[in-house]
C-alpha atoms as a PDB file:
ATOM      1  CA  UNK A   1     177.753  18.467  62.567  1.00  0.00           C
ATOM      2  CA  UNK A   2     179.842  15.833  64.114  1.00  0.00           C
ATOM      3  CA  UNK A   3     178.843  15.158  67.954  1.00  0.00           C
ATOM      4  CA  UNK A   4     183.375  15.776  68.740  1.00  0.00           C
ATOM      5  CA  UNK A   5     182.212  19.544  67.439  1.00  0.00           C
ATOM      6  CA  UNK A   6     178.951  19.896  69.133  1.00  0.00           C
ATOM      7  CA  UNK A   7     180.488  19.424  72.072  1.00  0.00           C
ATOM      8  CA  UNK A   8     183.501  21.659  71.938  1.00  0.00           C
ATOM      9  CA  UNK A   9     180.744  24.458  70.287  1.00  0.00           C
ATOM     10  CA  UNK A  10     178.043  23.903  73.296  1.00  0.00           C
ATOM     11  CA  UNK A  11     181.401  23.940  75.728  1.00  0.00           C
ATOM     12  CA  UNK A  12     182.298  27.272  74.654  1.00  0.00           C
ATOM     13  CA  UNK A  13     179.542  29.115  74.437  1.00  0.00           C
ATOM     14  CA  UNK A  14     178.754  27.587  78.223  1.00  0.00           C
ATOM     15  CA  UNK A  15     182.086  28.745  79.470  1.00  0.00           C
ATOM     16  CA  UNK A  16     181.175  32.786  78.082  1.00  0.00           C
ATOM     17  CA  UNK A  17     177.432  32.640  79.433  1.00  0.00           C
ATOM     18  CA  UNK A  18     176.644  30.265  81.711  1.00  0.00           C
ATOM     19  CA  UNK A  19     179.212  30.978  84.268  1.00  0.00           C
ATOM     20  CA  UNK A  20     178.461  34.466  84.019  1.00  0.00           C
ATOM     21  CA  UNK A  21     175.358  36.434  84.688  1.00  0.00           C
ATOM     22  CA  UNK A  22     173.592  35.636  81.669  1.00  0.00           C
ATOM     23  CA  UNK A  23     172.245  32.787  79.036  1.00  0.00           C
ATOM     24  CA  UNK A  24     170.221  33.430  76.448  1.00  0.00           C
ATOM     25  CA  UNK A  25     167.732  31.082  75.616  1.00  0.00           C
ATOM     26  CA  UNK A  26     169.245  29.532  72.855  1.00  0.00           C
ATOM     27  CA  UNK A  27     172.469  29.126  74.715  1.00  0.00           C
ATOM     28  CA  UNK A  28     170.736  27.286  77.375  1.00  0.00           C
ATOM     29  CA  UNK A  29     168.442  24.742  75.258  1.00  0.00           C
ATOM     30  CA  UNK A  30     171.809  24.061  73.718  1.00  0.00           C
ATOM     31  CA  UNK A  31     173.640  23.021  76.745  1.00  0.00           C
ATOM     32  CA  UNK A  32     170.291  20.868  77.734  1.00  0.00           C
ATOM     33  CA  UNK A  33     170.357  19.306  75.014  1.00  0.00           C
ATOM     34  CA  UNK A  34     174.212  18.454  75.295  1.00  0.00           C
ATOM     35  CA  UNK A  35     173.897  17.705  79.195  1.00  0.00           C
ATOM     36  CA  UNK A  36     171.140  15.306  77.940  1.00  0.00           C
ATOM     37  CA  UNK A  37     173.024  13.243  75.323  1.00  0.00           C
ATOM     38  CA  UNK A  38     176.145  12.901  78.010  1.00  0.00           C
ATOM     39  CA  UNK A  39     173.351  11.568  80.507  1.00  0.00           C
ATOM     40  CA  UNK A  40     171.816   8.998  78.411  1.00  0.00           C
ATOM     41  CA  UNK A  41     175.061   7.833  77.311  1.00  0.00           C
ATOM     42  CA  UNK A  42     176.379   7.457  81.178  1.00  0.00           C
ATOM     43  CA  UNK A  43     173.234   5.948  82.111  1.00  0.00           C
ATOM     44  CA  UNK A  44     172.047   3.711  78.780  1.00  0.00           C
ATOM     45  CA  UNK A  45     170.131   1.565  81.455  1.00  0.00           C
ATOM     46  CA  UNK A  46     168.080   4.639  82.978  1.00  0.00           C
ATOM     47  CA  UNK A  47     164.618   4.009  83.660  1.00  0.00           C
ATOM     48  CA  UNK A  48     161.565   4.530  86.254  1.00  0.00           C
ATOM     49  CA  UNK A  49     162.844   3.172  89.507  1.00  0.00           C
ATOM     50  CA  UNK A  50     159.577   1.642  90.846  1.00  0.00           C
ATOM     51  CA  UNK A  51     158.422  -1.401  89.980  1.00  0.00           C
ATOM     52  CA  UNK A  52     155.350  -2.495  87.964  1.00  0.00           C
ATOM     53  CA  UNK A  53     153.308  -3.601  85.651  1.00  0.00           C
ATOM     54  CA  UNK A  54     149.973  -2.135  85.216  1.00  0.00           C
ATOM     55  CA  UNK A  55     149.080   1.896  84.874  1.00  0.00           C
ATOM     56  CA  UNK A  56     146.772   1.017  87.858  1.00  0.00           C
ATOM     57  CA  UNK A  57     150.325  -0.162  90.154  1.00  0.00           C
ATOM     58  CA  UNK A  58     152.241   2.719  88.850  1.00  0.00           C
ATOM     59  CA  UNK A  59     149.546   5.236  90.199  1.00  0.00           C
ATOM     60  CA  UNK A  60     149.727   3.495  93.196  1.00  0.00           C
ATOM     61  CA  UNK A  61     153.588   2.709  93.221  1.00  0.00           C
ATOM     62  CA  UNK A  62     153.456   6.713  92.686  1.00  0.00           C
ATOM     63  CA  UNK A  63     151.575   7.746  95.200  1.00  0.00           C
ATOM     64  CA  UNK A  64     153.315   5.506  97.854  1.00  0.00           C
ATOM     65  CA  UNK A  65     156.808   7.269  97.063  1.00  0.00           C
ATOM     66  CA  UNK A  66     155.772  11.139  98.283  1.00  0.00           C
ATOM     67  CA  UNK A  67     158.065  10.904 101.025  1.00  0.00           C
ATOM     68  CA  UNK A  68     159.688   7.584 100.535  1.00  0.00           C
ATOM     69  CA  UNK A  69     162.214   6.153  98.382  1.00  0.00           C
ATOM     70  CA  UNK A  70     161.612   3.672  95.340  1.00  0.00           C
ATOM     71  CA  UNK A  71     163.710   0.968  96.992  1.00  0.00           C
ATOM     72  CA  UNK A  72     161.236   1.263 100.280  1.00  0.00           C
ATOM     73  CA  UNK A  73     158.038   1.331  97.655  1.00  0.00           C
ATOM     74  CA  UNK A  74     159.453  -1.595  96.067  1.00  0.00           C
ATOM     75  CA  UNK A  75     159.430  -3.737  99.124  1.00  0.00           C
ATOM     76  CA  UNK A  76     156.241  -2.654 100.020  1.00  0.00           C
ATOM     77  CA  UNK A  77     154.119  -3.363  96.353  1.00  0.00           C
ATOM     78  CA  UNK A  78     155.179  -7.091  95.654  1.00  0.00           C
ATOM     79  CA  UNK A  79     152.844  -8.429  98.334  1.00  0.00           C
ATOM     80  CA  UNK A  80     150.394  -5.044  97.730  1.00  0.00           C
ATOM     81  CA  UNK A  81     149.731  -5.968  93.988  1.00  0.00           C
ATOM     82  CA  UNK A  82     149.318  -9.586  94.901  1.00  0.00           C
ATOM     83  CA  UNK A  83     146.677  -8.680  97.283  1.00  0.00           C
ATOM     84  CA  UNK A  84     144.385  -5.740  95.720  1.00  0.00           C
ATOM     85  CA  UNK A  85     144.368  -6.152  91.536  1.00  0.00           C
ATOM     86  CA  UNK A  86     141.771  -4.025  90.303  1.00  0.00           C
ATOM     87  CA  UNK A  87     141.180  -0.537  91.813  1.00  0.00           C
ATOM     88  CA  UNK A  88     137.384  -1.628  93.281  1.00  0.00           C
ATOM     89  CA  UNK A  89     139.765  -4.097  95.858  1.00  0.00           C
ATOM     90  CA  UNK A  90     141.363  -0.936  97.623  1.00  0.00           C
ATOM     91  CA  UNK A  91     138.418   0.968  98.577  1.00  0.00           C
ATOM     92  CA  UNK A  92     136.606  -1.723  99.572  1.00  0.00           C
ATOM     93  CA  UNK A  93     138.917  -2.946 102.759  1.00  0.00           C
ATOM     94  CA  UNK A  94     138.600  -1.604 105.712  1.00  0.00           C
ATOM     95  CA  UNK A  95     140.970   1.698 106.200  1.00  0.00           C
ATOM     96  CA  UNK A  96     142.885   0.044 108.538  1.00  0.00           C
ATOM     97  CA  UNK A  97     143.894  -2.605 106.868  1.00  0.00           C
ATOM     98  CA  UNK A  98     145.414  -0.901 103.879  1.00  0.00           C
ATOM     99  CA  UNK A  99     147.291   1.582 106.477  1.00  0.00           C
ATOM    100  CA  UNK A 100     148.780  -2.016 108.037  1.00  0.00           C
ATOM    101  CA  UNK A 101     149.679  -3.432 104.487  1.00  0.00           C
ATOM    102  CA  UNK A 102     151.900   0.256 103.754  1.00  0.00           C
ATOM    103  CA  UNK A 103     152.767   1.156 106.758  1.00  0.00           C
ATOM    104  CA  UNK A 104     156.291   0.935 106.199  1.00  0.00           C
ATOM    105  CA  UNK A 105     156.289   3.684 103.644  1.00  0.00           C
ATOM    106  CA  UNK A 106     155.338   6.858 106.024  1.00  0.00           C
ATOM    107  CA  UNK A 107     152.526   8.973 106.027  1.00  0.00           C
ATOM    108  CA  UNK A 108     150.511   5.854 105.889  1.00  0.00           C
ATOM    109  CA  UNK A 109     147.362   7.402 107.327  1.00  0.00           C
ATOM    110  CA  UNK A 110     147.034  10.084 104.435  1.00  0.00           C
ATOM    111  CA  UNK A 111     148.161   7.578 101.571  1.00  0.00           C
ATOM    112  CA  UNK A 112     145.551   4.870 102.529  1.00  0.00           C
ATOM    113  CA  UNK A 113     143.164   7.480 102.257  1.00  0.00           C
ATOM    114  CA  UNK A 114     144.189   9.250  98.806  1.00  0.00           C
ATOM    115  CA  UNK A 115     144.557   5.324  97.472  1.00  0.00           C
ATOM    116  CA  UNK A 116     141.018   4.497  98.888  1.00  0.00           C
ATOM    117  CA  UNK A 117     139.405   7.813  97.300  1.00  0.00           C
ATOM    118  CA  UNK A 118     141.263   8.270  94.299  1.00  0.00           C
ATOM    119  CA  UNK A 119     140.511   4.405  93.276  1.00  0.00           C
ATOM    120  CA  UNK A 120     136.978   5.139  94.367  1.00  0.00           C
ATOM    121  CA  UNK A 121     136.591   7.275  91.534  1.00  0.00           C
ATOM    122  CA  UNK A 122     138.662   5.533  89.085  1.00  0.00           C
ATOM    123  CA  UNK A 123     135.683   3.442  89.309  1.00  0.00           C
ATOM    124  CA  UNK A 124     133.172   6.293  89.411  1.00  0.00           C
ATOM    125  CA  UNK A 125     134.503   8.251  86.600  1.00  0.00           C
ATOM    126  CA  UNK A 126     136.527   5.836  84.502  1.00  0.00           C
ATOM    127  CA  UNK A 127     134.947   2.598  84.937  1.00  0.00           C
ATOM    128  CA  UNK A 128     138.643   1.284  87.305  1.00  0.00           C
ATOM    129  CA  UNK A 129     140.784   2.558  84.553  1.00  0.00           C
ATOM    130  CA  UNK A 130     143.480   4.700  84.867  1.00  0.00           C
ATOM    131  CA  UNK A 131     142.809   7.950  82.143  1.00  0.00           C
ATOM    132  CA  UNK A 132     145.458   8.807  79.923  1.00  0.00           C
ATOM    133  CA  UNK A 133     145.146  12.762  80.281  1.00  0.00           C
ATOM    134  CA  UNK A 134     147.157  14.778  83.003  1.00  0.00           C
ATOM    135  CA  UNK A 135     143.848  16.844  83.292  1.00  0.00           C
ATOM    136  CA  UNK A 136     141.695  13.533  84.281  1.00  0.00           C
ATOM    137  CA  UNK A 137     144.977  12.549  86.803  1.00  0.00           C
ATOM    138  CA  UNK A 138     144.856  15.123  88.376  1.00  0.00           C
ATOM    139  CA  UNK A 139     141.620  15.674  88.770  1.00  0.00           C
ATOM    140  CA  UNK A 140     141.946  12.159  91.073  1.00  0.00           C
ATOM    141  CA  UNK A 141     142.467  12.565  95.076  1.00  0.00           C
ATOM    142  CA  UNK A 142     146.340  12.335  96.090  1.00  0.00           C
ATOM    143  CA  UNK A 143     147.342  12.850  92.332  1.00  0.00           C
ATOM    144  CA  UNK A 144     149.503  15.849  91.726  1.00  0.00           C
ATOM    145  CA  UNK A 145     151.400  16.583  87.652  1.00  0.00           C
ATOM    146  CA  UNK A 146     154.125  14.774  89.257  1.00  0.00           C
ATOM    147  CA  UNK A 147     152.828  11.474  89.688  1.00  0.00           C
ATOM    148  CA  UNK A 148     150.532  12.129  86.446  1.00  0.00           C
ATOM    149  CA  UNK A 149     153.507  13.023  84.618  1.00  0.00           C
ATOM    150  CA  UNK A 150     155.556  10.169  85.237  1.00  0.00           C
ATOM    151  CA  UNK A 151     152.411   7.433  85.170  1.00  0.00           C
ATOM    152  CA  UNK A 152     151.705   8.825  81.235  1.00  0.00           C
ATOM    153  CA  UNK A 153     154.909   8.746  80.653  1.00  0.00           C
ATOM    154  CA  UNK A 154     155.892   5.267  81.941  1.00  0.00           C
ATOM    155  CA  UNK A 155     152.965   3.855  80.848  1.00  0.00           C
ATOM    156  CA  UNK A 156     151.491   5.358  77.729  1.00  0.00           C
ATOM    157  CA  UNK A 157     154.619   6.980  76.511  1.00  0.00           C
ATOM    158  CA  UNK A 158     152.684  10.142  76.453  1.00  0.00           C
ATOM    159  CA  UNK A 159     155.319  13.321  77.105  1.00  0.00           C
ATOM    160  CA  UNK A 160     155.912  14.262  80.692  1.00  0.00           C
ATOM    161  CA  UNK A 161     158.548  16.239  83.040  1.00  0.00           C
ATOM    162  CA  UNK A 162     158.463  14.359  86.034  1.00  0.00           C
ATOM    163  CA  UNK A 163     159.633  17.106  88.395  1.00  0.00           C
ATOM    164  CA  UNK A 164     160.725  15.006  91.633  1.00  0.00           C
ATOM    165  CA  UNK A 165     163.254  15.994  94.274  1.00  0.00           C
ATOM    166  CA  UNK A 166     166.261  14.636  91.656  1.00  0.00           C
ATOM    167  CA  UNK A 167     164.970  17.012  89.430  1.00  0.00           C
ATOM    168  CA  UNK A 168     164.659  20.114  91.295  1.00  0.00           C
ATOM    169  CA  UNK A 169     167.988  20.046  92.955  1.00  0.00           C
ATOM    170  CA  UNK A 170     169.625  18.927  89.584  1.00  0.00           C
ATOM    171  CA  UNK A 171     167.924  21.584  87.087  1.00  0.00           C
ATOM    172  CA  UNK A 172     169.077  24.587  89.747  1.00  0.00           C
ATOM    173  CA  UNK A 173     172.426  22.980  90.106  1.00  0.00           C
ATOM    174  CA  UNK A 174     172.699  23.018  86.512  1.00  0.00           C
ATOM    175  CA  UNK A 175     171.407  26.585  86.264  1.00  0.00           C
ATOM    176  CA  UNK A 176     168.941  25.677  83.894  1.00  0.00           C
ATOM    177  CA  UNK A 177     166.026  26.941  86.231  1.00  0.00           C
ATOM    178  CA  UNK A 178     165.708  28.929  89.798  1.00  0.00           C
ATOM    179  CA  UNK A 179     162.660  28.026  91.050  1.00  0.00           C
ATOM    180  CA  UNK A 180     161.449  25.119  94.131  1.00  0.00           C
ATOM    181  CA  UNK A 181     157.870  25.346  92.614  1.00  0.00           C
ATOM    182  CA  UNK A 182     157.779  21.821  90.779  1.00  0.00           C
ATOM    183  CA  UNK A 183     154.999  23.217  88.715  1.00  0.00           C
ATOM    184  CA  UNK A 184     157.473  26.116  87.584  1.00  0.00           C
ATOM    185  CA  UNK A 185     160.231  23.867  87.029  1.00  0.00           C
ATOM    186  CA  UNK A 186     158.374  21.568  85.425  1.00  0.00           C
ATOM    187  CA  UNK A 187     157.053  24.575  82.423  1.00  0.00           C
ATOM    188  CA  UNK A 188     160.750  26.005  82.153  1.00  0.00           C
ATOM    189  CA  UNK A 189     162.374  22.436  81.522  1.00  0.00           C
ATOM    190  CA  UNK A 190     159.600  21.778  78.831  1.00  0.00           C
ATOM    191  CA  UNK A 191     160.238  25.325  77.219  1.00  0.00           C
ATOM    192  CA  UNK A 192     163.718  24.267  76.862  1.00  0.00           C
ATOM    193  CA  UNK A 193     163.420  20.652  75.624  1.00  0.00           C
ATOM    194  CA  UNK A 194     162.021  19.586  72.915  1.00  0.00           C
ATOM    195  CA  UNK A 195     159.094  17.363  73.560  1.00  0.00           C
ATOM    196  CA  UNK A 196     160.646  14.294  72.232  1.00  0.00           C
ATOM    197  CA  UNK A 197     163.374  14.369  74.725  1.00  0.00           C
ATOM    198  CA  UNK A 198     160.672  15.186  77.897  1.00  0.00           C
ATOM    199  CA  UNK A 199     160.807  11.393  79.667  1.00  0.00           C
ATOM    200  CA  UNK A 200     164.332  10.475  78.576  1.00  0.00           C
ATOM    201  CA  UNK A 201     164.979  13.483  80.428  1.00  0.00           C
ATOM    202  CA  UNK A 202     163.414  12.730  83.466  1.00  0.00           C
ATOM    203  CA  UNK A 203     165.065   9.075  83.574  1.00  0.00           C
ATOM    204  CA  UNK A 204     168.567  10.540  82.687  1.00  0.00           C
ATOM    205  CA  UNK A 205     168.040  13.061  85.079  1.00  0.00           C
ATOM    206  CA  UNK A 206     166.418  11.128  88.182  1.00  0.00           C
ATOM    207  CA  UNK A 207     169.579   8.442  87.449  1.00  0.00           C
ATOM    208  CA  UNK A 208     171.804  11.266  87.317  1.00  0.00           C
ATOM    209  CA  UNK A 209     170.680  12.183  90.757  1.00  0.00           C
ATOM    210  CA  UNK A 210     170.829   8.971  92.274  1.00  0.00           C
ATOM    211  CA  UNK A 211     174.358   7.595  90.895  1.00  0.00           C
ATOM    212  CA  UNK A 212     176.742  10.756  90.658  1.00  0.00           C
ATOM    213  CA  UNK A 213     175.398  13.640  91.802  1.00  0.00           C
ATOM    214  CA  UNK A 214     174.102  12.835  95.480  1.00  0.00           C
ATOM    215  CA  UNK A 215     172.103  15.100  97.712  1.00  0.00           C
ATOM    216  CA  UNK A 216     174.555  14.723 100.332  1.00  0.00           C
ATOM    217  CA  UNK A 217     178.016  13.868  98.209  1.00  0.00           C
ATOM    218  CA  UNK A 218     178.052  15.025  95.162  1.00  0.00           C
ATOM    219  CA  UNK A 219     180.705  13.352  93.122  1.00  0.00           C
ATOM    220  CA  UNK A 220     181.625  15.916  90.896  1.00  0.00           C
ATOM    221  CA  UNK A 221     185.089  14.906  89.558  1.00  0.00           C
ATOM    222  CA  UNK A 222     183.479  11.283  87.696  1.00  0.00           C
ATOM    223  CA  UNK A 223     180.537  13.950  86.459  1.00  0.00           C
ATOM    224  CA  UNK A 224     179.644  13.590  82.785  1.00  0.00           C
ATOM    225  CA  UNK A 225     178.834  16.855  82.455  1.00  0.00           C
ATOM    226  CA  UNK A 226     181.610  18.643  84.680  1.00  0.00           C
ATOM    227  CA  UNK A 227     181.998  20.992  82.253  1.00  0.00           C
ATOM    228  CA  UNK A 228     178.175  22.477  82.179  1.00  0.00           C
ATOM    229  CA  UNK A 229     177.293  22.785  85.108  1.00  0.00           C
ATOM    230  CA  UNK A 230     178.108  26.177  87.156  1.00  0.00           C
ATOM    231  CA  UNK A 231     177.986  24.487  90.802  1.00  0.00           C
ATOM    232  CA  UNK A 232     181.022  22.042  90.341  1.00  0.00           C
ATOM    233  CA  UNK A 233     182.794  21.680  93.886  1.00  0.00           C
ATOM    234  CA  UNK A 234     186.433  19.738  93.499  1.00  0.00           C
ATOM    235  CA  UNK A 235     188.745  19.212  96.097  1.00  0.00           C
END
């Protein structure tokens, strides 16, 4: 099948379901997968949008974004990672001082102390290695499936769906889920991808969200996938 008639086949059948008051199934993994390939190919540069270089940073990088943006975390972590390398150096300063050093990033009291803890047992349990199993993640203080998610699938290319605040608003106003729970979201996006396609997704999507369609300005008329999605606004 060429991709000119995939395209003009997962059109059609969006334009007499999705707009309307039902999908099936198949119908919607279809336009996923369609909304998918127009994403990567508007956004062939797509990627995680902290910065770092270690699992151990990107667990941290992680953590400091709940309630911050990326570009904030990113000012924040050059001189961070400089100053505590292995996961033994954060727990063992005093509170305050790793409140001073991310201040800037909000909520500074409660992520010093998930940082200090969860670190604290990544030494306990895992000898100051980050595991490579969402059940072990999670299992740390301050680590939710998000930020498990997208560390094991940034890091260890292990398949994840990274359900952030790009993804949630983008997946309803897609119509390819109704929910706010992420953990909700996150099980109906990986019923209707196949796992191969999980972390492209979430950079395509999270770029997506970022670039063109904007919380507050929503660019719909340069959208790469006008056409599939049932919450188009247009002047």
């Amino acid at each position: 099948m060429s991709v000119e008639y995939k395209i003009t086949l997962v059109t059609s059948v969006t334009r007499t379901s999705f707009m309307g008051k039902r999908e099936s199934l198949t119908a919607k993994r279809n336009r996923i997968q369609e909304i998918l390939l127009r994403l990567e190919r508007a956004y062939p540069d797509a990627k995680v949008g902290l910065d770092f270089t270690t699992p151990l940073e990107l667990l941290i990088a992680t953590i400091l974004s709940a309630q911050c943006t990326d570009e904030r975390v990113n000012t924040v972590t050059p001189d961070l990672f400089r100053k505590y390398k292995l996961a033994h150096d954060y727990y063992s300063v005093p509170r305050e001082e790793l409140e001073h050093d991310i201040h800037s990033t909000g909520f500074y009291r409660n992520k010093a102390r998930n940082i200090q803890l969860c670190c604290e047992q990544l030494v306990e349990r895992h000898n100051g290695n980050v595991p490579m199993t969402i059940e072990e993640l999670t299992a740390l203080a301050g680590v939710g499936r998000k930020t498990a998610n997208c560390v094991l699938s940034n890091c260890f290319n292990i398949p994840g769906i990274t359900v952030d605040t790009h993804v949630t608003r983008l997946s309803n106003l897609l119509g390819l889920v109704h929910e706010t729970d992420p953990v909700k979201i996150e099980f109906a996006l990986m019923n209707l991808l196949d796992k191969q396609h999980w972390n492209t997704f979430n950079h395509a999507m999270i770029t997506h969200g970022r670039r063109t369609c904007v919380a507050r300005r929503p660019r719909c008329g340069s959208c790469p996938v006008l056409d599939l999605c049932p919450s188009v606004i247009l002047p």
